[in-house]
N, C-alpha and C. Protein backbone atom coordinates (compact mmCIF):
# COMPACT_ATOMS: atom_id res chain seq x y z
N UNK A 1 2.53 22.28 -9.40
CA UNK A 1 3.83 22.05 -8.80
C UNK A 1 3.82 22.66 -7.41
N UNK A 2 4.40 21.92 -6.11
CA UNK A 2 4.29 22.56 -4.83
C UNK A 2 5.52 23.11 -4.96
N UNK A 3 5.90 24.59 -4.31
CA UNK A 3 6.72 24.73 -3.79
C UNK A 3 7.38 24.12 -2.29
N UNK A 4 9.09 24.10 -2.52
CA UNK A 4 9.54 23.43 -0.92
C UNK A 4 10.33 24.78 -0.35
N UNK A 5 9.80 24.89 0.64
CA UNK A 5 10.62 26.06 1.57
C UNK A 5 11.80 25.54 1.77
N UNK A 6 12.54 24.29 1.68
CA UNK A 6 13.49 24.22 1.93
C UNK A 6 13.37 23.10 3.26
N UNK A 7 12.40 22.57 3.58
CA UNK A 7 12.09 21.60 4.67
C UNK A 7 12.20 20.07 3.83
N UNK A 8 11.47 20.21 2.78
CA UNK A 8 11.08 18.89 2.04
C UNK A 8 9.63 18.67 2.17
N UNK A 9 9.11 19.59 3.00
CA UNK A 9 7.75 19.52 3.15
C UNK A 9 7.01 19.46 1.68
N UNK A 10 7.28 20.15 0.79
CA UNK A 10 6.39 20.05 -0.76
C UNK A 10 6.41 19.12 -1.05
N UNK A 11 7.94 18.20 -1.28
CA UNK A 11 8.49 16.97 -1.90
C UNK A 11 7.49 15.92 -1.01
N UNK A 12 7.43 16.22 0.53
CA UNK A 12 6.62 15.05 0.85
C UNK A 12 5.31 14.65 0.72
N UNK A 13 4.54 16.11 0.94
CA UNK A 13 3.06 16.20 0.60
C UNK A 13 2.69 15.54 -0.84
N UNK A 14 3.80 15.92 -1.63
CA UNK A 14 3.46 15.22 -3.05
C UNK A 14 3.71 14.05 -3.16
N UNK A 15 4.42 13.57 -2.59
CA UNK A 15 5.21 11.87 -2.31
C UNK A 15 3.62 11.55 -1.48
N UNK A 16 3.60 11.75 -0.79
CA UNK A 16 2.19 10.95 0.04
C UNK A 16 0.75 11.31 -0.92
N UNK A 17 0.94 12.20 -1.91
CA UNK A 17 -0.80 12.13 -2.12
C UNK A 17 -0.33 11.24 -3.46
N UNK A 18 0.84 11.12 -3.75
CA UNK A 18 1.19 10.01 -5.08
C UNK A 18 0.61 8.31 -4.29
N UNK A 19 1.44 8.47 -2.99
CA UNK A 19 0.81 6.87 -2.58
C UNK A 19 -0.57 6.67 -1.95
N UNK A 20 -1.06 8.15 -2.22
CA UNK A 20 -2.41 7.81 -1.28
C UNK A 20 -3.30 7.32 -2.60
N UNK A 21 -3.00 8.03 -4.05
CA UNK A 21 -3.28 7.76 -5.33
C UNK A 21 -3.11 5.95 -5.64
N UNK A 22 -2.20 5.93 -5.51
CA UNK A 22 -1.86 4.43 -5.51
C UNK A 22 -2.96 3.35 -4.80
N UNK A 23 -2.78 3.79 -3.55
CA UNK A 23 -3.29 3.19 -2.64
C UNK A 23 -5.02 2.90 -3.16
N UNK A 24 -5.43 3.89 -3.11
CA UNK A 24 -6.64 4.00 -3.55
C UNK A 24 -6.73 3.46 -5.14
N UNK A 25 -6.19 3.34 -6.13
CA UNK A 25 -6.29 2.45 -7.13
C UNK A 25 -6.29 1.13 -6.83
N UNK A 26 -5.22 0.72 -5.80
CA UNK A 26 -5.07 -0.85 -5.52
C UNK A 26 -6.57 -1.05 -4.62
N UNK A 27 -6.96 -0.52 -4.14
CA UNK A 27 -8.17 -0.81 -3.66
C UNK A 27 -9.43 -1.00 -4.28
N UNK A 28 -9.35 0.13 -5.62
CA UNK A 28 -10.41 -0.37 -6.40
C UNK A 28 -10.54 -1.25 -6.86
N UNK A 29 -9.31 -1.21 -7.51
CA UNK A 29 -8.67 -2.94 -8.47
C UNK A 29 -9.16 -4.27 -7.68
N UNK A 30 -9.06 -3.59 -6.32
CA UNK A 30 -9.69 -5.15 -5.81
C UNK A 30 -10.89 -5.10 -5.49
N UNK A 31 -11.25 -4.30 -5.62
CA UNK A 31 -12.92 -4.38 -5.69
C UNK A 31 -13.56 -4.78 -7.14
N UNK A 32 -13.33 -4.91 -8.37
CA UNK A 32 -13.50 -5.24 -9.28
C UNK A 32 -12.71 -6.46 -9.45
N UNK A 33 -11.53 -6.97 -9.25
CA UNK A 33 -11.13 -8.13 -9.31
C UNK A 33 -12.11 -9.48 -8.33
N UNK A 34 -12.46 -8.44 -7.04
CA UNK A 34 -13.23 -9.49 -6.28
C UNK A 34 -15.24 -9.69 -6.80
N UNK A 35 -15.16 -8.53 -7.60
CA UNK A 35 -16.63 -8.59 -7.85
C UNK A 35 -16.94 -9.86 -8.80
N UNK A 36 -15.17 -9.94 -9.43
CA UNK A 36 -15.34 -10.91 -11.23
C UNK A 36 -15.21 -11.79 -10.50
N UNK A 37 -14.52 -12.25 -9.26
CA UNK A 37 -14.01 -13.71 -8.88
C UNK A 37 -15.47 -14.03 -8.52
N UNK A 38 -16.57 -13.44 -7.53
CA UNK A 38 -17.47 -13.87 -7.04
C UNK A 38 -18.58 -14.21 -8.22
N UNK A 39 -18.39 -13.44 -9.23
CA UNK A 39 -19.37 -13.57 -10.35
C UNK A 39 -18.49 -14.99 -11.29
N UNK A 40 -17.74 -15.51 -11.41
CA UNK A 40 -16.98 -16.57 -12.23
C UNK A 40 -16.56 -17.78 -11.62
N UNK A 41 -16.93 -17.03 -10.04
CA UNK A 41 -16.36 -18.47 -9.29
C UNK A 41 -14.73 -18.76 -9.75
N UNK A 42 -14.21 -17.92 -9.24
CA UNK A 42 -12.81 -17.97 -10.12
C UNK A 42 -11.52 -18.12 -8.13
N UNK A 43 -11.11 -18.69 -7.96
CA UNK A 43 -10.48 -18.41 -6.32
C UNK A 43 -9.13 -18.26 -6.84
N UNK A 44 -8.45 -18.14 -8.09
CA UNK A 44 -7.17 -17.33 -8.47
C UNK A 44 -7.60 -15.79 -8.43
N UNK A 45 -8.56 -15.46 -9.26
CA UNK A 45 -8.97 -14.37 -9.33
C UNK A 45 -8.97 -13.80 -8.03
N UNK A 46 -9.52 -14.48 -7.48
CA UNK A 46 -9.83 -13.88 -6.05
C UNK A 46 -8.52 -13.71 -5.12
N UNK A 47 -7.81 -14.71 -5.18
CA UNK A 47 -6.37 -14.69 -3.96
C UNK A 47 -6.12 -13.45 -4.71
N UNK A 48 -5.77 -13.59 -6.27
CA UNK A 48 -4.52 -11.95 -6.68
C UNK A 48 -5.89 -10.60 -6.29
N UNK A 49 -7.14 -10.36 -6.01
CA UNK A 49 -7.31 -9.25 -5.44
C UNK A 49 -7.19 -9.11 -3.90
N UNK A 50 -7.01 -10.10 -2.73
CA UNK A 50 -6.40 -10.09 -2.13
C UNK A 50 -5.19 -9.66 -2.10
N UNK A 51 -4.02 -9.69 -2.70
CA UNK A 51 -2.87 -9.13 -3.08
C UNK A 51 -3.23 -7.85 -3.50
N UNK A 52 -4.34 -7.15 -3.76
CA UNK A 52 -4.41 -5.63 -4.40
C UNK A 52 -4.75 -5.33 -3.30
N UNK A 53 -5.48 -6.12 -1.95
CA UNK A 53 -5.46 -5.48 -0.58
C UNK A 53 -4.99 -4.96 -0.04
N UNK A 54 -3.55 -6.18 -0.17
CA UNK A 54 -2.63 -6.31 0.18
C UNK A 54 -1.48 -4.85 0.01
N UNK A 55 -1.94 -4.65 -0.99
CA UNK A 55 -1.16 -3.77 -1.80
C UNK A 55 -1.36 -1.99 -1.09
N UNK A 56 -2.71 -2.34 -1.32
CA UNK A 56 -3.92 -0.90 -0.69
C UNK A 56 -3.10 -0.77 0.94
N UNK A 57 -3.38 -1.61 1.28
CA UNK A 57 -3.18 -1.43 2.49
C UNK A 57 -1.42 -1.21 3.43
N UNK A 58 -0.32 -1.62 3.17
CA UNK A 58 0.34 -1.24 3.32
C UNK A 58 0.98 -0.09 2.14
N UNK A 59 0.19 0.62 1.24
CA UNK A 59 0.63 2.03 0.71
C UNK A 59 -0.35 2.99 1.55
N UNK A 60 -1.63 2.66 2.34
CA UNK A 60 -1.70 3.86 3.66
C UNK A 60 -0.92 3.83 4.27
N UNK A 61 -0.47 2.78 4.57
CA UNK A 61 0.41 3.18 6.01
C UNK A 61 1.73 3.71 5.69
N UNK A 62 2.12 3.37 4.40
CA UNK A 62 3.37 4.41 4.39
C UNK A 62 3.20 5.43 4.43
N UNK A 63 1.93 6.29 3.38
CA UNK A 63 1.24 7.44 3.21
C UNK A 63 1.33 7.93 4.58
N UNK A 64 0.75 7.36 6.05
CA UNK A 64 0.78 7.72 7.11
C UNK A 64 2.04 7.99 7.69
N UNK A 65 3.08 6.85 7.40
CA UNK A 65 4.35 6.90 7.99
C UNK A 65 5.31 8.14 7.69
N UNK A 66 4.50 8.78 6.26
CA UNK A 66 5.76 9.60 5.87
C UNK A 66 6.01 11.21 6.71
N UNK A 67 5.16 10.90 7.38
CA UNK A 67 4.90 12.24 8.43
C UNK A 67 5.89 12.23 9.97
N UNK A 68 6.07 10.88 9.95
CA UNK A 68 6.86 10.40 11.20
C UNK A 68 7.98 10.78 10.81
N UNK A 69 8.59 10.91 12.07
CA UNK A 69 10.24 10.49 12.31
C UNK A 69 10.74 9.51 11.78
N UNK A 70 12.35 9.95 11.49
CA UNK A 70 12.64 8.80 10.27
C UNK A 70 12.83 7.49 11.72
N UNK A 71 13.08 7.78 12.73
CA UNK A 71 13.65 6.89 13.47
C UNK A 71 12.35 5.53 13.88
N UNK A 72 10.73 6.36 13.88
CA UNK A 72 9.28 5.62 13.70
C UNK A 72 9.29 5.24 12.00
N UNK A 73 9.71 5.53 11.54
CA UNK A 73 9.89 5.28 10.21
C UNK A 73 10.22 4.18 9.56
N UNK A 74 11.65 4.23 10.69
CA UNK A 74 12.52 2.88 10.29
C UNK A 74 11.79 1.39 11.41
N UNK A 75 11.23 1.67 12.00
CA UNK A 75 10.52 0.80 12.71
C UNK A 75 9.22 0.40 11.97
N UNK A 76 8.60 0.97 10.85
CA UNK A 76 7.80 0.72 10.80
C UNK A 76 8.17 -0.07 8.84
N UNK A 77 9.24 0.27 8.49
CA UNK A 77 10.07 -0.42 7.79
C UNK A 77 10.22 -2.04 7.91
N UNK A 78 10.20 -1.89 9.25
CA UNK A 78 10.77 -3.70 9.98
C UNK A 78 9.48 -3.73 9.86
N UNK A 79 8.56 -3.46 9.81
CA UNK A 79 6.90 -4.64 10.48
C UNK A 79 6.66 -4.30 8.77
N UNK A 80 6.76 -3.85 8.07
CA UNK A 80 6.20 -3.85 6.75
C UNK A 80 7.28 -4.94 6.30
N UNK A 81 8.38 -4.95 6.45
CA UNK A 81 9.23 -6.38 5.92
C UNK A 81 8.66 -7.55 6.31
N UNK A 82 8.34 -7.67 7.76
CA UNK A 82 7.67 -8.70 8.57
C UNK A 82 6.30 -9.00 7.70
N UNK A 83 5.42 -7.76 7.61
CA UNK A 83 4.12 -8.20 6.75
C UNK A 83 4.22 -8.93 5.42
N UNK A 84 5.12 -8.67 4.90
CA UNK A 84 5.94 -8.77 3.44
C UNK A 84 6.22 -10.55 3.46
N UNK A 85 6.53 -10.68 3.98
CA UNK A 85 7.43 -12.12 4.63
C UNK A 85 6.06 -13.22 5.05
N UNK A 86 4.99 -12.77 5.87
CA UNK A 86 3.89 -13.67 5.54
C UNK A 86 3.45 -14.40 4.66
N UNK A 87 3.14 -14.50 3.68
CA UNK A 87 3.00 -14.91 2.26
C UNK A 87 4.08 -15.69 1.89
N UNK A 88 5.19 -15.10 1.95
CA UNK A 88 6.16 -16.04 1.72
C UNK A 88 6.20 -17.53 2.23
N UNK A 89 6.40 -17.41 3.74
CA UNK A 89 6.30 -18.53 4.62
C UNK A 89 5.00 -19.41 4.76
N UNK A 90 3.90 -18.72 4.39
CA UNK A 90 2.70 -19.55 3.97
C UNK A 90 2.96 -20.11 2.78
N UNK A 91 3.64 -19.41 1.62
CA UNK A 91 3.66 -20.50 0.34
C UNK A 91 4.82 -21.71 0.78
N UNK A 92 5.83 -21.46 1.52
CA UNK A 92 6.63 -22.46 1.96
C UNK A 92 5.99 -23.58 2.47
C-alpha cells in the first residue's frame, strides 16, 4: 500500500503502474493473438490483435499523461477521443 502525503501523489503512482500493467498485458495479448493469426492464416484473428495494440498503446499514453497538468490532460483527452473515432469512421 503507498502512502499519500496528501498531494495524491501515492493514489497516482498506483493509478499509473495499474495502467502501465494493463498496458503491457494488452501488448502481450497481441503478440500471441498475432503469432496464432500468422500461424492459422486467420485476418479476424489478426484485426482483434490489432485492437490489443490499439489498446497497449493508448494506456501508455495515459500512463504518461497522468503526470501532466490536468489542463495537458484535457487536451490530450480530445486526441485520444479523436484516435477513438478512427475506427469508427473507417467501419462507416
Amino acid at each position: 500500500m503507498t502512502s499519500d502525503d496528501g498531494s495524491g501523489r501515492g493514489r497516482s503512482d498506483t493509478v499509473r503502474r495499474v495502467v502501465i500493467l494493463v498496458a503491457a498485458l494488452n501488448l502481450a495479448y497481441f503478440g500471441v493473438e498475432f503469432a496464432v493469426a500468422l500461424t492459422i492464416g486467420s485476418v479476424s484473428l489478426f484485426a482483434d490483435g490489432v485492437d490489443f495494440l490499439e489498446d497497449a498503446s493508448l494506456s501508455f499514453l495515459i500512463a504518461v499523461a497522468l503526470g501532466w497538468s490536468a489542463a495537458r490532460r484535457a487536451r490530450v483527452g480530445m486526441i485520444l477521443a479523436g484516435v477513438l473515432l478512427v475506427p469508427a469512421l473507417a467501419a462507416v
